[in-house]
C-alpha atoms as a PDB file:
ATOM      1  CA  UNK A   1     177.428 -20.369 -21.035  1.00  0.00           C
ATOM      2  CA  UNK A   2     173.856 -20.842 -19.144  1.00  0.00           C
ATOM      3  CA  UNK A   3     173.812 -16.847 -18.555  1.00  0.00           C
ATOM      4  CA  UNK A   4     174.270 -16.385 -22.190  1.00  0.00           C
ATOM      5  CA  UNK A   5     171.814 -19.197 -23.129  1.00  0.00           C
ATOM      6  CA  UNK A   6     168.695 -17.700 -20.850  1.00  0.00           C
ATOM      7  CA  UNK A   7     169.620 -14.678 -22.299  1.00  0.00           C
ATOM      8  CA  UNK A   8     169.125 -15.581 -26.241  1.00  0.00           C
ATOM      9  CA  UNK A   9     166.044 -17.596 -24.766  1.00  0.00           C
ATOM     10  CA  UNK A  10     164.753 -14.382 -22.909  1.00  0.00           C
ATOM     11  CA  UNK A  11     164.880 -12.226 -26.328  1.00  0.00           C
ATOM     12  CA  UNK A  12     163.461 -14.913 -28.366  1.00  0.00           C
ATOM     13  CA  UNK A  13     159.518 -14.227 -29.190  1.00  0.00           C
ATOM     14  CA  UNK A  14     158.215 -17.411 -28.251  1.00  0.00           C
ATOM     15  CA  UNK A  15     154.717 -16.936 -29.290  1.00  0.00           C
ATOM     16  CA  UNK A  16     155.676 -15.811 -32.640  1.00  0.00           C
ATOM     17  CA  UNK A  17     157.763 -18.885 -33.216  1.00  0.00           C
ATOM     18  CA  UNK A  18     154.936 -21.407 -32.076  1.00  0.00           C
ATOM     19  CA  UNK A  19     152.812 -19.655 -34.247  1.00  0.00           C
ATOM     20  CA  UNK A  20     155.348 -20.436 -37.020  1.00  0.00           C
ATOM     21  CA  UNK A  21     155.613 -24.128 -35.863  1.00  0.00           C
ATOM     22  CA  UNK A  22     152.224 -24.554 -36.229  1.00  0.00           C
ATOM     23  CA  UNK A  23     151.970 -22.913 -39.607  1.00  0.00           C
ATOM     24  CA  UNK A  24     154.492 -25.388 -40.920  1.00  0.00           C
ATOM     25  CA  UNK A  25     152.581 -28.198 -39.515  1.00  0.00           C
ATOM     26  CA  UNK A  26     149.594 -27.177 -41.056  1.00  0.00           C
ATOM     27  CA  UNK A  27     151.464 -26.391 -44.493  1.00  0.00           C
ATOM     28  CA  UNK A  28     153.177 -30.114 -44.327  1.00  0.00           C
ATOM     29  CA  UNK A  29     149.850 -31.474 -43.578  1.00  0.00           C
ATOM     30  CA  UNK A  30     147.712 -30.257 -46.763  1.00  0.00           C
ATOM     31  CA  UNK A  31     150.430 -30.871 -48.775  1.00  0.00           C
ATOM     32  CA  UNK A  32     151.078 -34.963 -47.926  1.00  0.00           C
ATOM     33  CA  UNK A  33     147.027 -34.973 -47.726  1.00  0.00           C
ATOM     34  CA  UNK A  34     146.951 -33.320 -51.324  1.00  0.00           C
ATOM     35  CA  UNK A  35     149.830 -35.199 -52.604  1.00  0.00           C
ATOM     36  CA  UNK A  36     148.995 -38.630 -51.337  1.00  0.00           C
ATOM     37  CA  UNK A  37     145.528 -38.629 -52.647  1.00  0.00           C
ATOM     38  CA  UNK A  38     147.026 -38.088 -56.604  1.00  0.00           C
ATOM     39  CA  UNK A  39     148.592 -41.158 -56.190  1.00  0.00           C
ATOM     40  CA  UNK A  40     145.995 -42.973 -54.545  1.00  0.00           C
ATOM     41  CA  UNK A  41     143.627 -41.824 -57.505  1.00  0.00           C
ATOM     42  CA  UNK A  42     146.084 -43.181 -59.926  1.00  0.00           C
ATOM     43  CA  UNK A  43     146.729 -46.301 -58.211  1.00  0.00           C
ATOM     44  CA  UNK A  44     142.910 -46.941 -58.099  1.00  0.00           C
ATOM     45  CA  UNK A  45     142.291 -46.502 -62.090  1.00  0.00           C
ATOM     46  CA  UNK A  46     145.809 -48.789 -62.693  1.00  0.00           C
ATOM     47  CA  UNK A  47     148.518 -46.133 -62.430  1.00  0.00           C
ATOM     48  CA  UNK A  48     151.179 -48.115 -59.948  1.00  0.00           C
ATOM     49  CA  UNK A  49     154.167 -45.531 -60.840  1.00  0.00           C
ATOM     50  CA  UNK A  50     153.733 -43.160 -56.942  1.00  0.00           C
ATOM     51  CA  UNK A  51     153.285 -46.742 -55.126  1.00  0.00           C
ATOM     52  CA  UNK A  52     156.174 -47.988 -56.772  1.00  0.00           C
ATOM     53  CA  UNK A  53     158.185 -44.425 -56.133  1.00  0.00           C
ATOM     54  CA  UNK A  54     157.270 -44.644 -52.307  1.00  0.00           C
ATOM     55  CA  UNK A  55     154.720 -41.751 -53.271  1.00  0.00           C
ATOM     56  CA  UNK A  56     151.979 -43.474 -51.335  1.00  0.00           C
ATOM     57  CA  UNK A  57     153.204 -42.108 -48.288  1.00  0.00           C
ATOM     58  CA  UNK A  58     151.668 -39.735 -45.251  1.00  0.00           C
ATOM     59  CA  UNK A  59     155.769 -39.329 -44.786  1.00  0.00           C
ATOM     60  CA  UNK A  60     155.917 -34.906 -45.523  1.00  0.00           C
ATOM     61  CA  UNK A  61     159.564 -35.154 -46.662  1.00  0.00           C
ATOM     62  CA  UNK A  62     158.570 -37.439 -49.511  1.00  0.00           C
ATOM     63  CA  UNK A  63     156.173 -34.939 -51.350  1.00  0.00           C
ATOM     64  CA  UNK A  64     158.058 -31.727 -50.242  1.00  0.00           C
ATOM     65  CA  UNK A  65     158.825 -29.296 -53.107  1.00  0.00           C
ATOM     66  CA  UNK A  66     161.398 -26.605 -51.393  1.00  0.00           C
ATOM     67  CA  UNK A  67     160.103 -23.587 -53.707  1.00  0.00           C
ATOM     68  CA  UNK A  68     156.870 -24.302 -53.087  1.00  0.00           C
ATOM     69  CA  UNK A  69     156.809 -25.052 -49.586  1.00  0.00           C
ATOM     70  CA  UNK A  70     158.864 -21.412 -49.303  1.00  0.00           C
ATOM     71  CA  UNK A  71     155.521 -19.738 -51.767  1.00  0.00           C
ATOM     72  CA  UNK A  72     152.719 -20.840 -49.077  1.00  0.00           C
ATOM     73  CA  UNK A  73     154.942 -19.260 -46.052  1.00  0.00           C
ATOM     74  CA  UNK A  74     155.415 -16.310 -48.282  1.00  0.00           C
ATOM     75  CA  UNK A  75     152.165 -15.384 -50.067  1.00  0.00           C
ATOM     76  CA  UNK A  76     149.844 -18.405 -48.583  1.00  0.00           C
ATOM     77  CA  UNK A  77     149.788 -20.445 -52.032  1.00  0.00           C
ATOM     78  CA  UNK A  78     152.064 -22.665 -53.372  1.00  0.00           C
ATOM     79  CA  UNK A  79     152.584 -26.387 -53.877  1.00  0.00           C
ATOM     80  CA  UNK A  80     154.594 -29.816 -53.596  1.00  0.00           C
ATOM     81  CA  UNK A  81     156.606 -32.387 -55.659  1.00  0.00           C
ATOM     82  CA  UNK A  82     153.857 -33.654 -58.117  1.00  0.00           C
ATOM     83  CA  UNK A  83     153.542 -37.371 -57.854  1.00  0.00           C
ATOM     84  CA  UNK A  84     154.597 -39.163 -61.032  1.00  0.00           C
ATOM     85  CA  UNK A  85     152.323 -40.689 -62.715  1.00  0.00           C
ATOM     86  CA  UNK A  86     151.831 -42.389 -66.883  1.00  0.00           C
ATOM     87  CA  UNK A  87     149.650 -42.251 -68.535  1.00  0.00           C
ATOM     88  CA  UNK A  88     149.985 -45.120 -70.872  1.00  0.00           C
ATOM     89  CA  UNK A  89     148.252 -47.475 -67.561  1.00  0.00           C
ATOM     90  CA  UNK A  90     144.839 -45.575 -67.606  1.00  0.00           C
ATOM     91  CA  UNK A  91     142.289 -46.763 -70.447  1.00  0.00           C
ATOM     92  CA  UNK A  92     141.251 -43.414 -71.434  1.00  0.00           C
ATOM     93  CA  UNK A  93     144.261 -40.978 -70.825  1.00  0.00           C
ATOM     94  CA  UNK A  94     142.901 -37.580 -70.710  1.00  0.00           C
ATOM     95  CA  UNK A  95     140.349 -38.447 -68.327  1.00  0.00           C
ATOM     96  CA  UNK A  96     142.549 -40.289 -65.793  1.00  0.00           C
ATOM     97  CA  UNK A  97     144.878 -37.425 -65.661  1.00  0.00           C
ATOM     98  CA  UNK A  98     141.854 -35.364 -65.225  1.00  0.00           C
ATOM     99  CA  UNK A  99     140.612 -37.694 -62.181  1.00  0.00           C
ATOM    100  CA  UNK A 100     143.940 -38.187 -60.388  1.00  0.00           C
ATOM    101  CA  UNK A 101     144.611 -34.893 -61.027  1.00  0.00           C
ATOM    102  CA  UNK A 102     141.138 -33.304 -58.792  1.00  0.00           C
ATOM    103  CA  UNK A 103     141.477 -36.155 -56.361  1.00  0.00           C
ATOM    104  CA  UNK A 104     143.960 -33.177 -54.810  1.00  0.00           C
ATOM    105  CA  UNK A 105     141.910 -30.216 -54.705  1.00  0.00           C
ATOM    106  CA  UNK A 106     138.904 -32.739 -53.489  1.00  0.00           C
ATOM    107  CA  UNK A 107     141.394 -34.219 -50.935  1.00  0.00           C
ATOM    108  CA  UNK A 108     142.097 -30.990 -49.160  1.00  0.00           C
ATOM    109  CA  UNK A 109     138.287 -30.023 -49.452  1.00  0.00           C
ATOM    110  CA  UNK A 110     137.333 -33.060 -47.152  1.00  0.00           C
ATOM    111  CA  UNK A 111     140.504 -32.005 -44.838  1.00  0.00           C
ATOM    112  CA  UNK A 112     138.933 -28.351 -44.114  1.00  0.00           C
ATOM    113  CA  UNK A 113     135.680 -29.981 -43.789  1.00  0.00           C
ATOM    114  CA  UNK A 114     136.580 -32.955 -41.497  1.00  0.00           C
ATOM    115  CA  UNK A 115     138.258 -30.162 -39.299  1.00  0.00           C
ATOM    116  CA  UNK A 116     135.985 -27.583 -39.121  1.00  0.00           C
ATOM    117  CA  UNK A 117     133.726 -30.358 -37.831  1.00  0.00           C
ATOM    118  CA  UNK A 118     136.250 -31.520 -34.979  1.00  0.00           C
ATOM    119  CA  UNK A 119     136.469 -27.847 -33.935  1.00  0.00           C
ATOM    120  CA  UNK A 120     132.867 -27.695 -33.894  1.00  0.00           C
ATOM    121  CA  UNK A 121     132.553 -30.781 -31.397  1.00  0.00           C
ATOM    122  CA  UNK A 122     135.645 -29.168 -28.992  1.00  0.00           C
ATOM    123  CA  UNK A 123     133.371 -25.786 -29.334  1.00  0.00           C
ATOM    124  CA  UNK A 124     130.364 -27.650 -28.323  1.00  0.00           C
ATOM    125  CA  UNK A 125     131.656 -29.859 -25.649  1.00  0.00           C
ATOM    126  CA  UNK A 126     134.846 -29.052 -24.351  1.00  0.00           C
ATOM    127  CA  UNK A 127     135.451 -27.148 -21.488  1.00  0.00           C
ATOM    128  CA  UNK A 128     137.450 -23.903 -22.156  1.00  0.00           C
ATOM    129  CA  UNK A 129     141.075 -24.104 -21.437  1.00  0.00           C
ATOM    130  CA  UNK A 130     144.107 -22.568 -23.503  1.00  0.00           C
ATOM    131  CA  UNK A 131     145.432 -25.945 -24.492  1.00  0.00           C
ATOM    132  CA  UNK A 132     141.786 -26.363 -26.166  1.00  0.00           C
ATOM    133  CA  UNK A 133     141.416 -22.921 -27.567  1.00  0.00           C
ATOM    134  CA  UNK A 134     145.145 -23.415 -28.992  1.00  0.00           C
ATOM    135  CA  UNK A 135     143.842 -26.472 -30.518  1.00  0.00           C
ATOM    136  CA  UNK A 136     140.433 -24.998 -31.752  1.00  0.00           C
ATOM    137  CA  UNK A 137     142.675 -22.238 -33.116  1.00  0.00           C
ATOM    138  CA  UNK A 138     144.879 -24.592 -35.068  1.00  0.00           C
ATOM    139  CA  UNK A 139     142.130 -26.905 -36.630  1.00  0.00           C
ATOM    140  CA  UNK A 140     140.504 -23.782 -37.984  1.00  0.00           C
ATOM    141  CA  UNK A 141     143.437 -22.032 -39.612  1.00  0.00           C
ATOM    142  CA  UNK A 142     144.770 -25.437 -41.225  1.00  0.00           C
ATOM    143  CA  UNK A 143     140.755 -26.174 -42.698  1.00  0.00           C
ATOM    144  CA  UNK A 144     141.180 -22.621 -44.540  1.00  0.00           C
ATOM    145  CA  UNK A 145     144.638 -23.468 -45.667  1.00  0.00           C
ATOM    146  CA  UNK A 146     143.186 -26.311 -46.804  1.00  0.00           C
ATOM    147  CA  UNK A 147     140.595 -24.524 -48.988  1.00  0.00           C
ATOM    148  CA  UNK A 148     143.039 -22.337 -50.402  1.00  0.00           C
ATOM    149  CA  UNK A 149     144.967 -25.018 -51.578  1.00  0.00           C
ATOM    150  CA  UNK A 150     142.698 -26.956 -52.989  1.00  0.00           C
ATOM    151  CA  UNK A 151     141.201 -24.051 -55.143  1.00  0.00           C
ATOM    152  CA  UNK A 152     144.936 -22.327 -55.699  1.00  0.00           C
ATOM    153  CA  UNK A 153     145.698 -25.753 -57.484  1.00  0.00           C
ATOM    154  CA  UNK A 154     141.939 -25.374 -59.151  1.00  0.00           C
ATOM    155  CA  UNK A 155     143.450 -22.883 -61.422  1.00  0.00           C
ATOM    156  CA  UNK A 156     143.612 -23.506 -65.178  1.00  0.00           C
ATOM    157  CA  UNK A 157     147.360 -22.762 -65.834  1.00  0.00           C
ATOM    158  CA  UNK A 158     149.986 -25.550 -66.162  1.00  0.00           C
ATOM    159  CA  UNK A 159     151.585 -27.172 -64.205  1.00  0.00           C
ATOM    160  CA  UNK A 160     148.339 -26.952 -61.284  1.00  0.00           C
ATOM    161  CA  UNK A 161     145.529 -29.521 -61.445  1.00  0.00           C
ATOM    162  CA  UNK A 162     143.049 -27.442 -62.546  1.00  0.00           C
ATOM    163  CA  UNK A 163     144.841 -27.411 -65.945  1.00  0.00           C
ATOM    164  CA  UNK A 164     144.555 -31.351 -65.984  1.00  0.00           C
ATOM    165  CA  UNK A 165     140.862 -30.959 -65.104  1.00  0.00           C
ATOM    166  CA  UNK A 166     140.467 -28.152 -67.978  1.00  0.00           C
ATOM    167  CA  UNK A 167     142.676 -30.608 -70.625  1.00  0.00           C
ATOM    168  CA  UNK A 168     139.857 -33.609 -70.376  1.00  0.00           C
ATOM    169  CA  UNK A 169     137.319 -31.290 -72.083  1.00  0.00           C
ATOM    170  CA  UNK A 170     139.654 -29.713 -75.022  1.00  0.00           C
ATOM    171  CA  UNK A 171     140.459 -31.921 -78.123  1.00  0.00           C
ATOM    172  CA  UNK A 172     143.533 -33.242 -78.146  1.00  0.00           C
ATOM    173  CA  UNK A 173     145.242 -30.739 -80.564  1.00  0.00           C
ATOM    174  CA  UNK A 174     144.246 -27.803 -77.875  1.00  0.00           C
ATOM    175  CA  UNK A 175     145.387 -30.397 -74.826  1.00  0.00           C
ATOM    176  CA  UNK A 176     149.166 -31.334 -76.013  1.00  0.00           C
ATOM    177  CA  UNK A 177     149.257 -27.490 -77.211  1.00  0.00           C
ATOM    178  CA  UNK A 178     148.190 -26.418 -73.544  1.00  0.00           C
ATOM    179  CA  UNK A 179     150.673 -28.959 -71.970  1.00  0.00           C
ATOM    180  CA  UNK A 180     153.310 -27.637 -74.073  1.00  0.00           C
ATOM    181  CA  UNK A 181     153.842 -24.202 -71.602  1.00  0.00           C
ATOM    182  CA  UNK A 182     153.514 -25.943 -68.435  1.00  0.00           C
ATOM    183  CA  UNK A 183     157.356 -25.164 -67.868  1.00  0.00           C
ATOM    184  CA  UNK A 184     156.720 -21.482 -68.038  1.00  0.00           C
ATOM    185  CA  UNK A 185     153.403 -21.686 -66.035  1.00  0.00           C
ATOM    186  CA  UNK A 186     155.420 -22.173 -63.073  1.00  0.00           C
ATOM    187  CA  UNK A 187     157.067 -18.522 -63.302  1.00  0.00           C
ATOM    188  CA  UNK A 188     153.627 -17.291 -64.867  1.00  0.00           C
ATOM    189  CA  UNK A 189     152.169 -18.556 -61.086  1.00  0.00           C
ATOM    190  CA  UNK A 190     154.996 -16.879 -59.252  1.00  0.00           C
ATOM    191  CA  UNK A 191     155.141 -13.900 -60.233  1.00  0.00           C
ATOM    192  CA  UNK A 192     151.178 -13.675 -60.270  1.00  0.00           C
ATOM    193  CA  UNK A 193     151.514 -14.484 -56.672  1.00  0.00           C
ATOM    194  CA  UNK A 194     154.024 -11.993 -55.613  1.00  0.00           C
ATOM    195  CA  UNK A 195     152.026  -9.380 -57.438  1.00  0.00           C
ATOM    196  CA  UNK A 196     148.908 -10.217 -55.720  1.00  0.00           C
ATOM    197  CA  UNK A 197     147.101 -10.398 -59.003  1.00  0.00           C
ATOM    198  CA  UNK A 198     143.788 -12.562 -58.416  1.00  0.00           C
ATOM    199  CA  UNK A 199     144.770 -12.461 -54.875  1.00  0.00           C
ATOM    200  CA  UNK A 200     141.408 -10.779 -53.740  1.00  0.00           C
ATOM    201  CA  UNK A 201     139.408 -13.108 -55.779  1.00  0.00           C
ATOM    202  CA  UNK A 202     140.943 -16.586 -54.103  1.00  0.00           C
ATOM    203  CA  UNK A 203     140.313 -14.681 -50.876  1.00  0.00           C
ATOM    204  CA  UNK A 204     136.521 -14.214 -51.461  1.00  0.00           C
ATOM    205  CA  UNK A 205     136.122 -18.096 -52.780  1.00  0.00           C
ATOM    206  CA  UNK A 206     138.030 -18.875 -49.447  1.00  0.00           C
ATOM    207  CA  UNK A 207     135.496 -16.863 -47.441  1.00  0.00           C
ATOM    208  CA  UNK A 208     132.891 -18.128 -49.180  1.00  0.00           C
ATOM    209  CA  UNK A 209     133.822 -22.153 -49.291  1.00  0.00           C
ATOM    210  CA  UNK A 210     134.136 -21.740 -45.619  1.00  0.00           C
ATOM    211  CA  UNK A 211     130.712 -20.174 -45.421  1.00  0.00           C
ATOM    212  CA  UNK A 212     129.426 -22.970 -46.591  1.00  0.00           C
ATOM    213  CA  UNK A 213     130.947 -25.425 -44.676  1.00  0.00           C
ATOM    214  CA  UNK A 214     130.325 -23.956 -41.373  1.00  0.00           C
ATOM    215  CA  UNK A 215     126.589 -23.142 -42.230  1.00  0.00           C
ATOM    216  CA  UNK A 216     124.017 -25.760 -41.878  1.00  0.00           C
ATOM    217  CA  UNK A 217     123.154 -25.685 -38.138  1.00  0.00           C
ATOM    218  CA  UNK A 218     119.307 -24.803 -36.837  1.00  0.00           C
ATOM    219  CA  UNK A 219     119.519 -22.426 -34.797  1.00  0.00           C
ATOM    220  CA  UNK A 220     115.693 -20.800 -34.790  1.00  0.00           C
ATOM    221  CA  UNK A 221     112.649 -20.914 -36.226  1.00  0.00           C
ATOM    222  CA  UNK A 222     110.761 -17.906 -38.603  1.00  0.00           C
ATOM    223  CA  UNK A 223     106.861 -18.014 -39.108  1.00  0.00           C
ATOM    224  CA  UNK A 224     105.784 -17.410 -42.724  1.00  0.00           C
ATOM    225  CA  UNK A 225     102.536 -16.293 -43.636  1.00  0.00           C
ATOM    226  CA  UNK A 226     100.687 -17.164 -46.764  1.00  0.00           C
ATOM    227  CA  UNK A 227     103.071 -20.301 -47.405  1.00  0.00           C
ATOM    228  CA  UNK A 228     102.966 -24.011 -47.684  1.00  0.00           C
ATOM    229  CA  UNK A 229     104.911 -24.065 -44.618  1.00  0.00           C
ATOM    230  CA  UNK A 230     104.142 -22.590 -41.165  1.00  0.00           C
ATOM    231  CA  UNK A 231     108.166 -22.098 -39.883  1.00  0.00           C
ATOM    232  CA  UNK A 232     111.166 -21.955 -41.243  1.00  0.00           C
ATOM    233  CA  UNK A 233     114.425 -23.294 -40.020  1.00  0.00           C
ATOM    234  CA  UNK A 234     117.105 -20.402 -39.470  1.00  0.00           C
ATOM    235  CA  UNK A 235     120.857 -21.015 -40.046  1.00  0.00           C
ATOM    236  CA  UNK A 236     123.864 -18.449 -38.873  1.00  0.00           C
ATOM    237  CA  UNK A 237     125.723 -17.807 -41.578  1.00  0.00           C
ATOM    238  CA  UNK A 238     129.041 -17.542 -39.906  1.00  0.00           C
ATOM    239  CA  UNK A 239     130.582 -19.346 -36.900  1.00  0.00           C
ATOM    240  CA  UNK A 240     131.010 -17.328 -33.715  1.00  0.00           C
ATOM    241  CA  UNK A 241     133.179 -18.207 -30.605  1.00  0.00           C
ATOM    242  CA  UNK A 242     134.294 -16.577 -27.661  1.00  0.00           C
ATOM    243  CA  UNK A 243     136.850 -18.110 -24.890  1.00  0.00           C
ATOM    244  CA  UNK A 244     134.896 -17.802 -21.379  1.00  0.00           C
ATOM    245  CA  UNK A 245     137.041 -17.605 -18.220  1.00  0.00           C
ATOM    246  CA  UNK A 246     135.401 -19.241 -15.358  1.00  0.00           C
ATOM    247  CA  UNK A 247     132.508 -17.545 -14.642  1.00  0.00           C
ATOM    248  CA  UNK A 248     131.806 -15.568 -17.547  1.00  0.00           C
ATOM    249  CA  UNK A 249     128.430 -16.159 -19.120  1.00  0.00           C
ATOM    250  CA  UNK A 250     127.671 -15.851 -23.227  1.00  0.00           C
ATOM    251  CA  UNK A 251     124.447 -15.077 -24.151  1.00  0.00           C
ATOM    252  CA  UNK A 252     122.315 -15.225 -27.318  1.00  0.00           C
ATOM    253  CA  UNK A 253     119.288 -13.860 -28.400  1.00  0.00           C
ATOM    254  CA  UNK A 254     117.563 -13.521 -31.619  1.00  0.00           C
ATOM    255  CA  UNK A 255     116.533  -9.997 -33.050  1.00  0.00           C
ATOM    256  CA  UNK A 256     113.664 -11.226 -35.883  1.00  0.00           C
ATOM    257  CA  UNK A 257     110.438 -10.341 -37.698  1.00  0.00           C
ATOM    258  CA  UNK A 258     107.603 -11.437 -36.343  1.00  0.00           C
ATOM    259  CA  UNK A 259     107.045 -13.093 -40.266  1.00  0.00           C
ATOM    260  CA  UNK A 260     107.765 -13.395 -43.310  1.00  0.00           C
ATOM    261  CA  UNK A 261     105.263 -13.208 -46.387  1.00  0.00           C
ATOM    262  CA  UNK A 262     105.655 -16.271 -48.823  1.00  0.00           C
ATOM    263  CA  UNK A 263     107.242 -16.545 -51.192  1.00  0.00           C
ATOM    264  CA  UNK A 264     110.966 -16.815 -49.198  1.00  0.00           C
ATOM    265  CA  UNK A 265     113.911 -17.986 -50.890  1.00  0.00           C
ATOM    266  CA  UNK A 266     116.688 -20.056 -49.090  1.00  0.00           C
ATOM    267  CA  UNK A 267     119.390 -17.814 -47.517  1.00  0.00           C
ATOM    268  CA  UNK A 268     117.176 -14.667 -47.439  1.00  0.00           C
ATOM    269  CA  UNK A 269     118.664 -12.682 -44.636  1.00  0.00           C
ATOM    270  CA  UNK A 270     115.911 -13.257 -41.340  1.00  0.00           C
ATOM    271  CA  UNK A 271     117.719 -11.309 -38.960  1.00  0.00           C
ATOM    272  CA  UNK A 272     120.488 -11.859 -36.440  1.00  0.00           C
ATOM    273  CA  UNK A 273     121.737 -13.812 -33.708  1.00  0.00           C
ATOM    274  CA  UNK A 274     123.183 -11.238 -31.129  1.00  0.00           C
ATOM    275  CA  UNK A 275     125.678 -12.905 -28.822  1.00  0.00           C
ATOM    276  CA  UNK A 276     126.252 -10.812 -25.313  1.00  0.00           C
ATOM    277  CA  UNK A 277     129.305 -11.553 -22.773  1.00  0.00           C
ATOM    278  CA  UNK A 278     128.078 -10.736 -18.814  1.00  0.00           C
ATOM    279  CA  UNK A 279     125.206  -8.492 -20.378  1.00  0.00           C
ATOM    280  CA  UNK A 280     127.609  -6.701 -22.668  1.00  0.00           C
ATOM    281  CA  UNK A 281     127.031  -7.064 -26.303  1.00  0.00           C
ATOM    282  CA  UNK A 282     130.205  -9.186 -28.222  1.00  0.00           C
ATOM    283  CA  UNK A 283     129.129 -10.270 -31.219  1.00  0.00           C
ATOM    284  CA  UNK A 284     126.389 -10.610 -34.293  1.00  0.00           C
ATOM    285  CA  UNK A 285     125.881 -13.148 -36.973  1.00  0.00           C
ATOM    286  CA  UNK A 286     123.487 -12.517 -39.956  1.00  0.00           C
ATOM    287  CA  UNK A 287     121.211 -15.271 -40.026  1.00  0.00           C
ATOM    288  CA  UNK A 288     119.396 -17.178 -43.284  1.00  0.00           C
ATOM    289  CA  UNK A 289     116.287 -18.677 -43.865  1.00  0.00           C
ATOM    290  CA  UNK A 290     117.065 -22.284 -44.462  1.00  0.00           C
ATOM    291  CA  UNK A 291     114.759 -23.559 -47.267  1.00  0.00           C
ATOM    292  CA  UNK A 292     112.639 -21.718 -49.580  1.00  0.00           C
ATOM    293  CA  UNK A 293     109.007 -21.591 -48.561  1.00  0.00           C
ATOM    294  CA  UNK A 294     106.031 -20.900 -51.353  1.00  0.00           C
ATOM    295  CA  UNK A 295     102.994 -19.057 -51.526  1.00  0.00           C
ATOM    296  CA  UNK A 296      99.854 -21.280 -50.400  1.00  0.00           C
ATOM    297  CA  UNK A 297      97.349 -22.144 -53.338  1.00  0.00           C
ATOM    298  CA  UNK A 298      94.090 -21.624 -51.614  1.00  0.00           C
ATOM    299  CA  UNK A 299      91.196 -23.543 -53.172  1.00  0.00           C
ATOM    300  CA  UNK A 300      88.098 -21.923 -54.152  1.00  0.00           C
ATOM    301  CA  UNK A 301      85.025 -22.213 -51.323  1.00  0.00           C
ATOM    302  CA  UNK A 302      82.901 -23.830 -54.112  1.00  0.00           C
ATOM    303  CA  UNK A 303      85.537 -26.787 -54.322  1.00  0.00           C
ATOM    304  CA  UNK A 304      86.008 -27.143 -50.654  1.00  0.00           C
ATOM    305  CA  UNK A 305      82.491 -27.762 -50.394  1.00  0.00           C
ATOM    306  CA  UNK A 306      82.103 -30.311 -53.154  1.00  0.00           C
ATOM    307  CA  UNK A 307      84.943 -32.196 -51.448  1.00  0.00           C
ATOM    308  CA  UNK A 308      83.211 -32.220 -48.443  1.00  0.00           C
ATOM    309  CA  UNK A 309      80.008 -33.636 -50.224  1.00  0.00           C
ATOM    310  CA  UNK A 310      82.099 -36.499 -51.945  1.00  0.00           C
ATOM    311  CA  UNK A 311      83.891 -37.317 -48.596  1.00  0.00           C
ATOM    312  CA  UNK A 312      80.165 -37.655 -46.944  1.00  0.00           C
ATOM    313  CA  UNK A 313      78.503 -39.843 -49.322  1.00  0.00           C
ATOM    314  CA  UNK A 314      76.022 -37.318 -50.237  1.00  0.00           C
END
């Protein structure tokens, strides 16, 4: 029996199935996040139904929604059991729906963002061992399937939230009329999915959300000439990181004009940030001017010197 049971443990592809693990935690994760912030939303503007349904909970079996949970392993999108909530408790109805019903996307928004800046303090400080780079590894991949699910659910089409969000600014004859196909928006949303149809699209607002999340951080300075200001702070605008073994050394340098000419507007490329692993090249990032800089406004000679007159008394 022990023979047979190393055996089925020998063929079994362990990384494959951590990897797996770890998907699921991240899945369970956005979803109770996502799910537990509706109700919190609608608890806050006098909606007690989720609190008294046990929906205020960070417990994953509570919110899970079988079908959907099978859609995000299957095509990365998909979603859990809505929290109830009624209407009837908020003072304007339209727009609480609409507010509980972004608290989700916005939920999972903060999620990706709060991780990508934990990753960014074990990149910066912690020494360089697999159990960190597994972890790195995981807080990254759960803040972009965080993104995606906040903008998958920022979709117009019933049931997601974005069609909430959308009803708030319709009259109420085009709302209830919009509301009335949310049972076949569901199927609409499937087969969409399986298709890939829009699938590019979420992809590139993925990318780019991300983008602009990770960028932000100084990393050089870019004289301009003929502006108000005499530098201009550089950002990279992507991440980069590379796992050193002990006693492998990561270089950067920068490859930039000498100057720019005013005017410069904010994320104008400046260059690049080449990263180099034991004097082998590894790596480039495109790097942005961080703030716009404008042309100088020289005064005529004339004025200058009737300044100078007032400023001496004379």
């Amino acid at each position: 029996m022990l023979h047979y049971i190393q055996a089925l443990l020998g063929q079994l592809d362990l990384p494959s199935a951590l990897d797996a693990v770890l998907r699921a935690v991240s899945v369970l994760l956005c979803l109770t996040i996502h799910e537990t912030c509706h109700g919190l939303a609608a608890l806050s503007l006098g909606d007690p139904t989720a609190r008294s349904m046990h929906r205020l909970s960070l417990n994953p079996l509570r919110h899970i929604d079988w079908l959907g949970l099978l859609m995000m392993f299957a095509v990365g999108f998909g979603w859990a059991k809505p929290v109830p909530v009624d209407p009837r408790y908020f003072k304007d109805p339209k727009k609480g729906m609409a507010l509980t019903a972004l608290a989700g996307p916005v939920s999972n928004f903060m999620l990706a963002f709060s991780l990508i800046l934990i990753s960014k303090g074990i990149y910066l400080y912690a020494d360089y061992s697999p159990v960190w780079n597994g972890i790195f590894n995981f807080l990254l991949s759960t803040a972009i399937l965080s993104i995606g699910l906040g903008l998958f659910n920022l979709i117009p089409i019933p049931p997601l939230d974005g069609s909430k969000v959308l009803g708030a600014l319709l009259p109420d004859r085009a709302y209830f009329k919009l509301m009335r196909y949310e049972r076949y928006g569901m199927l609409l949303l499937i087969l969409l999915s399986f298709a890939n149809v829009g699938g590019g699209l979420i992809s590139r607002a993925i990318t780019a959300v991300y983008t602009a999340m990770t960028i932000g951080e100084t990393v050089g300075t870019l004289a301009v000439t003929g502006g108000l200001t005499t530098s201009l702070p550089l950002v990279a605008a992507d991440s980069f990181s590379w796992p050193l073994a002990q006693g492998e050394k990561l270089e950067v340098r920068f490859e930039l004009p000498k100057s720019l000419r005013a005017p410069v507007t904010a994320g104008t490329s400046a260059g690049q940030a080449v990263f180099s692993l034991n004097g082998k090249e590894v790596g480039r990032v495109e790097l942005l001017c961080g703030r716009d800089a404008l042309p100088a406004i020289q005064p005529p000679a004339s004025l200058l010197r009737h300044l100078r007159t007032l400023m001496q008394g004379g």
